[in-house]
Structures are given as structure tokens and as C-alpha cells.
N, C-alpha and C. Protein backbone atom coordinates (compact mmCIF):
# COMPACT_ATOMS: atom_id res chain seq x y z
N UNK A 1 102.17 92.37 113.01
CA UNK A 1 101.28 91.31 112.64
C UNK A 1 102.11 90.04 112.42
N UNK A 2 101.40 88.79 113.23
CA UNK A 2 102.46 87.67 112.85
C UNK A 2 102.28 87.00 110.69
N UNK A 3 103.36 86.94 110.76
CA UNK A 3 104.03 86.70 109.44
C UNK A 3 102.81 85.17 108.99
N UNK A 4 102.37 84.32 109.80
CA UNK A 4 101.96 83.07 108.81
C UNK A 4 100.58 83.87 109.78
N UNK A 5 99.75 85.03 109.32
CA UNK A 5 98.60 85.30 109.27
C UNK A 5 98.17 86.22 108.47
N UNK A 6 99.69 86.27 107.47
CA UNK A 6 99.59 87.64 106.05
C UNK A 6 98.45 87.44 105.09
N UNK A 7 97.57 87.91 104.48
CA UNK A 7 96.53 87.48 103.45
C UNK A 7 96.43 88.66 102.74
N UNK A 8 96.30 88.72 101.34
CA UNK A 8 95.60 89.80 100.40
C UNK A 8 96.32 90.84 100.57
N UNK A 9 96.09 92.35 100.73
CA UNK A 9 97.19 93.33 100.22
C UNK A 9 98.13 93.52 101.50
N UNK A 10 98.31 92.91 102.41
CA UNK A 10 98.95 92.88 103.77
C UNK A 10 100.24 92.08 103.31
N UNK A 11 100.12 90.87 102.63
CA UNK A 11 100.68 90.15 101.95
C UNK A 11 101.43 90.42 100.85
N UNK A 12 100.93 91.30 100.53
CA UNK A 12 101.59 91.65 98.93
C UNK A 12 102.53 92.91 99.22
N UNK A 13 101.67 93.66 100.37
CA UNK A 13 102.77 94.85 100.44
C UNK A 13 103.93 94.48 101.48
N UNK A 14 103.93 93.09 102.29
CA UNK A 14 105.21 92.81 102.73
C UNK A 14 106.02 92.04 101.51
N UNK A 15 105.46 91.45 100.82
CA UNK A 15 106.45 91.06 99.52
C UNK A 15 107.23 92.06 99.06
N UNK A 16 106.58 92.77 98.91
CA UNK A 16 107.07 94.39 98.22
C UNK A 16 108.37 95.02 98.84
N UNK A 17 108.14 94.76 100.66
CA UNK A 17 109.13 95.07 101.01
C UNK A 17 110.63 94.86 101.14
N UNK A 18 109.93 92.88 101.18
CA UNK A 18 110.97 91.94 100.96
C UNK A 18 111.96 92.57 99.63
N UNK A 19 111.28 92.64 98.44
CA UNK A 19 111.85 93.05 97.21
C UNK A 19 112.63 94.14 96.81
N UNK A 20 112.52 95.27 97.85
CA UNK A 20 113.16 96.94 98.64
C UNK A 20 112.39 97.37 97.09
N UNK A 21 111.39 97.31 96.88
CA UNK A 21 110.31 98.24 95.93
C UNK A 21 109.80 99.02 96.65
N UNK A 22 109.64 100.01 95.81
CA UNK A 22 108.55 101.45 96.47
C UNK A 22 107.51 101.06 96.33
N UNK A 23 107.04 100.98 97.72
CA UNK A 23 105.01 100.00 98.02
C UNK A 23 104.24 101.55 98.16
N UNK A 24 103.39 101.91 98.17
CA UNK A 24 102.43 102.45 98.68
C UNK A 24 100.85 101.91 98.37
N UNK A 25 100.21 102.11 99.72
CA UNK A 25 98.65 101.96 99.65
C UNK A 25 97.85 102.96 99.52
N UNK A 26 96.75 102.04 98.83
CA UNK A 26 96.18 103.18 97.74
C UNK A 26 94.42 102.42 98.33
N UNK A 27 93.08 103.24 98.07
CA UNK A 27 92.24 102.20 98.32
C UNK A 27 91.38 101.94 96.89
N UNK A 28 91.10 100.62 96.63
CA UNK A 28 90.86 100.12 95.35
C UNK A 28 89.03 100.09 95.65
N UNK A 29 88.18 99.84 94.24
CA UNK A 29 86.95 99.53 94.49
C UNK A 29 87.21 98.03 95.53
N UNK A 30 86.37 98.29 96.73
CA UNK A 30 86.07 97.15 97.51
C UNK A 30 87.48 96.53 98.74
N UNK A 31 88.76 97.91 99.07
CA UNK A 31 89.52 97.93 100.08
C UNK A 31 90.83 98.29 99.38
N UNK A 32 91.65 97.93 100.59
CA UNK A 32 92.52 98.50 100.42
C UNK A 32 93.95 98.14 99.36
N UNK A 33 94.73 98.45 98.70
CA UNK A 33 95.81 97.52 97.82
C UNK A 33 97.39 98.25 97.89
N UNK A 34 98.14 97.59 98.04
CA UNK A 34 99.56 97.91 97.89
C UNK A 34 99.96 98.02 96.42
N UNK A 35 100.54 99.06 95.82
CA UNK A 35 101.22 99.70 94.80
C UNK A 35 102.71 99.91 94.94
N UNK A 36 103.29 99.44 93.71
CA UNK A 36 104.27 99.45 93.79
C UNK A 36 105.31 100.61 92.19
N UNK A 37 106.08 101.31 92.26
CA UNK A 37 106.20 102.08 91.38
C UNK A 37 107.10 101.40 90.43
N UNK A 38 106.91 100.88 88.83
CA UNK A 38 107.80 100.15 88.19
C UNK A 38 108.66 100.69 86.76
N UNK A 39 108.29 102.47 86.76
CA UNK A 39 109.04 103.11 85.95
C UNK A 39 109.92 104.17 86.18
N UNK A 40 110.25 104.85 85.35
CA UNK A 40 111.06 106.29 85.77
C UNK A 40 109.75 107.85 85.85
N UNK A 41 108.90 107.12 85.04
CA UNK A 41 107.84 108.12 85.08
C UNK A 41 106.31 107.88 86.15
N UNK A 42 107.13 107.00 87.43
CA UNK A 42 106.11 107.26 88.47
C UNK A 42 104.39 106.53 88.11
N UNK A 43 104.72 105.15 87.38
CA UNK A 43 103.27 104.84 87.22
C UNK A 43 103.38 103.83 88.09
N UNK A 44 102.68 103.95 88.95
CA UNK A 44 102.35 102.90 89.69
C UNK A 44 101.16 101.46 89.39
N UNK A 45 101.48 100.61 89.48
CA UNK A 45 100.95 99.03 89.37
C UNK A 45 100.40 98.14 90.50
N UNK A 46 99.28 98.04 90.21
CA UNK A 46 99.06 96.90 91.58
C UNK A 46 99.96 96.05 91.79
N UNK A 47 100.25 95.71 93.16
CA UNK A 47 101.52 94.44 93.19
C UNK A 47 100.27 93.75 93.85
N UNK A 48 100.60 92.14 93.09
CA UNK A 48 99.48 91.18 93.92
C UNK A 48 100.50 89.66 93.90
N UNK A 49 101.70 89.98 94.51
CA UNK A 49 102.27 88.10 94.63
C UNK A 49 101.38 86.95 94.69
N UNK A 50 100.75 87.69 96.12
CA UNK A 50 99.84 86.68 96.94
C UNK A 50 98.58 85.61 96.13
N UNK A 51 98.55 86.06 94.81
CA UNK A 51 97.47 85.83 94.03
C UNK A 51 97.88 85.91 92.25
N UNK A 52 98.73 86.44 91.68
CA UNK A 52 99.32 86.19 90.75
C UNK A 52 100.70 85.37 90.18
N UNK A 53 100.97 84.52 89.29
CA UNK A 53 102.12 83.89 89.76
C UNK A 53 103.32 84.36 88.61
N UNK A 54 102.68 85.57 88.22
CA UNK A 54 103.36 86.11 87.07
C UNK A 54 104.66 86.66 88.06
N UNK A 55 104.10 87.28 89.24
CA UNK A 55 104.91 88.18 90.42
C UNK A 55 105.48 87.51 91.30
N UNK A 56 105.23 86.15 91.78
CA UNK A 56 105.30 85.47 92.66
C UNK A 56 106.20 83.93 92.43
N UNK A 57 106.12 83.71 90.94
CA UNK A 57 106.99 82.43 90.25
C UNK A 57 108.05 82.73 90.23
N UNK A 58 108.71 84.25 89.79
CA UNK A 58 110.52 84.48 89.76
C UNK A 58 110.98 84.44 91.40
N UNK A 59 109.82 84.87 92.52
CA UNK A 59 110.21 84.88 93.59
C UNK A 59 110.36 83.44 94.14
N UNK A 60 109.33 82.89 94.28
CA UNK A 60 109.57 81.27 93.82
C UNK A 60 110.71 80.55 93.52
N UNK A 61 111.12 80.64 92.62
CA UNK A 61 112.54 80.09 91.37
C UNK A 61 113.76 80.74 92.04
N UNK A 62 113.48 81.70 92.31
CA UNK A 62 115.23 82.87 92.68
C UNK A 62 115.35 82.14 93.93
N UNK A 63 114.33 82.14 95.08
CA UNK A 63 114.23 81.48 96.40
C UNK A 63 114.78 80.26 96.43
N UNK A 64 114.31 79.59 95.44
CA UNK A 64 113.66 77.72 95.41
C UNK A 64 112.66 77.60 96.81
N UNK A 65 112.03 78.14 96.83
CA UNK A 65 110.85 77.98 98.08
C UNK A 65 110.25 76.58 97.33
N UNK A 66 110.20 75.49 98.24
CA UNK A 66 109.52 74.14 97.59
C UNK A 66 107.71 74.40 98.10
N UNK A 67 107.06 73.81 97.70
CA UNK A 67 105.81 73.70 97.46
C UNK A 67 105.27 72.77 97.89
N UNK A 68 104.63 72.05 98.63
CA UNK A 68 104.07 70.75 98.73
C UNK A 68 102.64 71.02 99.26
N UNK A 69 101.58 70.15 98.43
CA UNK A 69 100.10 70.29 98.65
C UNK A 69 99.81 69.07 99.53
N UNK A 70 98.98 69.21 100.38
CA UNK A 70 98.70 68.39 101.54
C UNK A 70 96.78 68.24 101.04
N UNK A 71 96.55 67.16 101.79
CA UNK A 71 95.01 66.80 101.09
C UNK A 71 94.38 68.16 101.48
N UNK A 72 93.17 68.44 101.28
CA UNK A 72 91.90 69.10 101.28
C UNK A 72 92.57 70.72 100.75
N UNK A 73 92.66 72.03 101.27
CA UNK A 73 92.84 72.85 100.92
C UNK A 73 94.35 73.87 101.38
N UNK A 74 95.13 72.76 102.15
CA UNK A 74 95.93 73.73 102.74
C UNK A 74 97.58 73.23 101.75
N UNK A 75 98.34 73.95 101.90
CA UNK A 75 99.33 74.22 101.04
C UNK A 75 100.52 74.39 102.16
N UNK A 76 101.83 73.80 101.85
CA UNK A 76 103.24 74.07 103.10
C UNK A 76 104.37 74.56 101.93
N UNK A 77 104.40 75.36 102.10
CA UNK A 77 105.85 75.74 101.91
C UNK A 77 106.80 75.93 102.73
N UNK A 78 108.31 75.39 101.97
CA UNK A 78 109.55 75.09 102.51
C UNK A 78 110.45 76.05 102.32
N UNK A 79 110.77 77.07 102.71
CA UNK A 79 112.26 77.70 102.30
C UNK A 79 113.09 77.42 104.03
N UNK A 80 114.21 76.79 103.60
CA UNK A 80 115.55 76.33 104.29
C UNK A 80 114.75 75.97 105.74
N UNK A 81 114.94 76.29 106.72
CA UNK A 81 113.75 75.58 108.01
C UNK A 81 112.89 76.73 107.71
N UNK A 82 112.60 77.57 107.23
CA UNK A 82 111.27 77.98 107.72
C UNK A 82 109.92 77.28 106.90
N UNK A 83 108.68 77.28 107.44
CA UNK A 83 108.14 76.16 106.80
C UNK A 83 106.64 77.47 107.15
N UNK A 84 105.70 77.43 106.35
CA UNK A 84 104.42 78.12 105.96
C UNK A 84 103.50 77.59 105.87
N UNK A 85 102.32 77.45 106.16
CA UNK A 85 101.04 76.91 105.24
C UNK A 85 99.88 78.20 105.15
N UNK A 86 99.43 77.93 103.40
CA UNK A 86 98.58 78.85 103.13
C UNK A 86 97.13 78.03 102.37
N UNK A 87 95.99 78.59 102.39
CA UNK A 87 95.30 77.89 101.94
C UNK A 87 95.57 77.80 100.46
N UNK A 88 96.53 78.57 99.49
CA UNK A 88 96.72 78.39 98.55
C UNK A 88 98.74 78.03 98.31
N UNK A 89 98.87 78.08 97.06
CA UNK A 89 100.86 77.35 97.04
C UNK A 89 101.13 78.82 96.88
N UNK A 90 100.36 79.52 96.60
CA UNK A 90 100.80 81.51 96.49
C UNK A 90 100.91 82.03 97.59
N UNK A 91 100.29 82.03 98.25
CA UNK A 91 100.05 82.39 100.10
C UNK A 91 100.65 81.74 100.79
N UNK A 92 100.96 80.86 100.83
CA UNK A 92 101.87 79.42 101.83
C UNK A 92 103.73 80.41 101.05
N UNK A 93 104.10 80.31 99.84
CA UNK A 93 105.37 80.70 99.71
C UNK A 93 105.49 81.76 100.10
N UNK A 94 104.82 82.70 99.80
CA UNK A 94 105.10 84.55 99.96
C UNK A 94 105.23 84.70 101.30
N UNK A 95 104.25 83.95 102.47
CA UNK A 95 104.79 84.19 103.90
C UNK A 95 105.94 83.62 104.01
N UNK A 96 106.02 82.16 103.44
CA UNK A 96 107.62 81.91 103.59
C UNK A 96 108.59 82.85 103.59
N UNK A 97 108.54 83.84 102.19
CA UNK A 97 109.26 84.37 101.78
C UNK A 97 109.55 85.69 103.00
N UNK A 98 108.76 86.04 103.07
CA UNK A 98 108.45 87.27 103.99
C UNK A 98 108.78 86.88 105.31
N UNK A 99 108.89 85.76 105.97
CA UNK A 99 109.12 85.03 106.82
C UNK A 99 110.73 85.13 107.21
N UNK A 100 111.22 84.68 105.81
CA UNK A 100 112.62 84.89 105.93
C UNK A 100 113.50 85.67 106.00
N UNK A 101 113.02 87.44 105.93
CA UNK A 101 113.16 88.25 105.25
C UNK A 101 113.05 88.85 106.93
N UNK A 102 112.00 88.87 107.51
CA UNK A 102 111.38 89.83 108.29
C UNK A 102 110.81 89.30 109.99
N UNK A 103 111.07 87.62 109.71
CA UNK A 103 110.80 86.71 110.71
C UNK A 103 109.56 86.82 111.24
N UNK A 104 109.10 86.12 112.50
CA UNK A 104 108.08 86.18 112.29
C UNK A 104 106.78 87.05 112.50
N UNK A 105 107.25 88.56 113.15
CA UNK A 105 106.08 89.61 113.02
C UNK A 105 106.57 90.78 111.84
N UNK A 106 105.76 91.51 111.61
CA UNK A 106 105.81 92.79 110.94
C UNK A 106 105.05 93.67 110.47
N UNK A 107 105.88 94.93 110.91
CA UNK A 107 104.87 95.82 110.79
C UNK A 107 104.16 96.18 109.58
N UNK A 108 103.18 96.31 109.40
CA UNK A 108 102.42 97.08 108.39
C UNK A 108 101.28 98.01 108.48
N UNK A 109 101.33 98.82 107.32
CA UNK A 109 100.08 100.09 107.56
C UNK A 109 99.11 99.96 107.68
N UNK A 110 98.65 100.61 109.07
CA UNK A 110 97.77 100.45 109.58
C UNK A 110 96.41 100.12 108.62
N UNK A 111 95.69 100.98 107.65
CA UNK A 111 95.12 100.70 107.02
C UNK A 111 94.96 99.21 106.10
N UNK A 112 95.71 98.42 106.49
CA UNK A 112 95.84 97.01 105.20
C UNK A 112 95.24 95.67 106.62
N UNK A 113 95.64 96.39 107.74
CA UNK A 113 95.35 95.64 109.38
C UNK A 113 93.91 95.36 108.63
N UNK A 114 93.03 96.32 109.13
CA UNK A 114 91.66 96.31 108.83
C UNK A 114 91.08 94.44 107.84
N UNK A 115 91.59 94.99 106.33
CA UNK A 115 91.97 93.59 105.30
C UNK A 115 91.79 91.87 105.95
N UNK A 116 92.66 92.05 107.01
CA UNK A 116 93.04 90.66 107.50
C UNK A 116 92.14 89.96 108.06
């Protein structure tokens, strides 16, 4: 799948990968979601970059992925030449990020395709 057409858990579980976290998909009320495991005792957590910036601001900051909002709804992010736009500054960086990481296609499970 090309990289600046990532959205929702397609998105989050290539972040995941970017990060070398243990992703797995799981299906949530209303589709599908990437999980990621964040203890020694196997509890798994929704991972949502794409949409939280609790997950997505250290990636942000560690990166320096720059941000810039353009009029009406679309969003560009900058990391080093690669350049993104998302309709949000969460979605525009994370493909950046994933972008840089994985260039510009990648694979993902089949089931998260569907999502997009």
C-alpha cells in the first residue's frame, strides 16, 4: 500500500512497526485495530498515533518532523526531504514518519486493507 494513502489502523499499525513493537490486529466494535503489547505480562493496548498525540508527540519531538498547516483542511509534514500531507498534523507526520522508515509502499495485513 502506498505510504501517503495510510489512514486509521493501517496507519497506526505501520507506526508500530516503525517503532519494532509487537503490533497485532485484533477486530474492535465497528473494524479492525492494531495492538500493540506494552508489558511483561502480555496486555495488550490499542496503539492509535494516527489520532492520539499522547503516542504520536514523542514521535514527533524524537523525529523533529515539522508541521505546517496550509488553509482549509490539509496538513504537510516535513521530515528531512520527505514531505506528507494529511488531512490532519497526526496523519500528515506518522506517514512522514513511516515514509522514512519504509519508503514509499508497505506491506500490511491484509485485513486493515479493507479500513482504507
Amino acid at each position: 500500500m502506498k505510504t501517503n494513502e495510510l489512514t486509521g489502523s493501517a496507519l497506526d499499525w505501520a507506526v508500530a512497526k516503525c517503532e519494532k513493537l509487537y503490533v497485532s490486529t485484533d477486530m474492535l466494535i465497528g473494524g479492525w485495530g492494531a495492538f500493540v503489547d506494552y508489558s511483561d505480562e502480555y496486555c495488550n493496548v490499542h496503539y492509535q498515533p494516527s489520532t492520539h498525540w499522547g503516542w504520536a508527540g514523542a514521535i514527533i519531538e524524537r523525529e523533529r518532523i515539522s508541521l505546517i498547516g496550509e488553509s482549509g483542511e490539509r496538513w504537510i509534514a516535513e521530515w528531512g526531504w520527505i514531505k506528507m500531507v494529511g488531512d490532519t498534523p497526526l496523519i500528515a507526520a506518522m506517514r512522514a514518519y513511516v515514509a522514512s522508515k519504509f519508503g514509499n509502499e508497505i506491506e500490511i495485513p491484509e485485513e486493515l486493507i479493507e479500513e482504507v
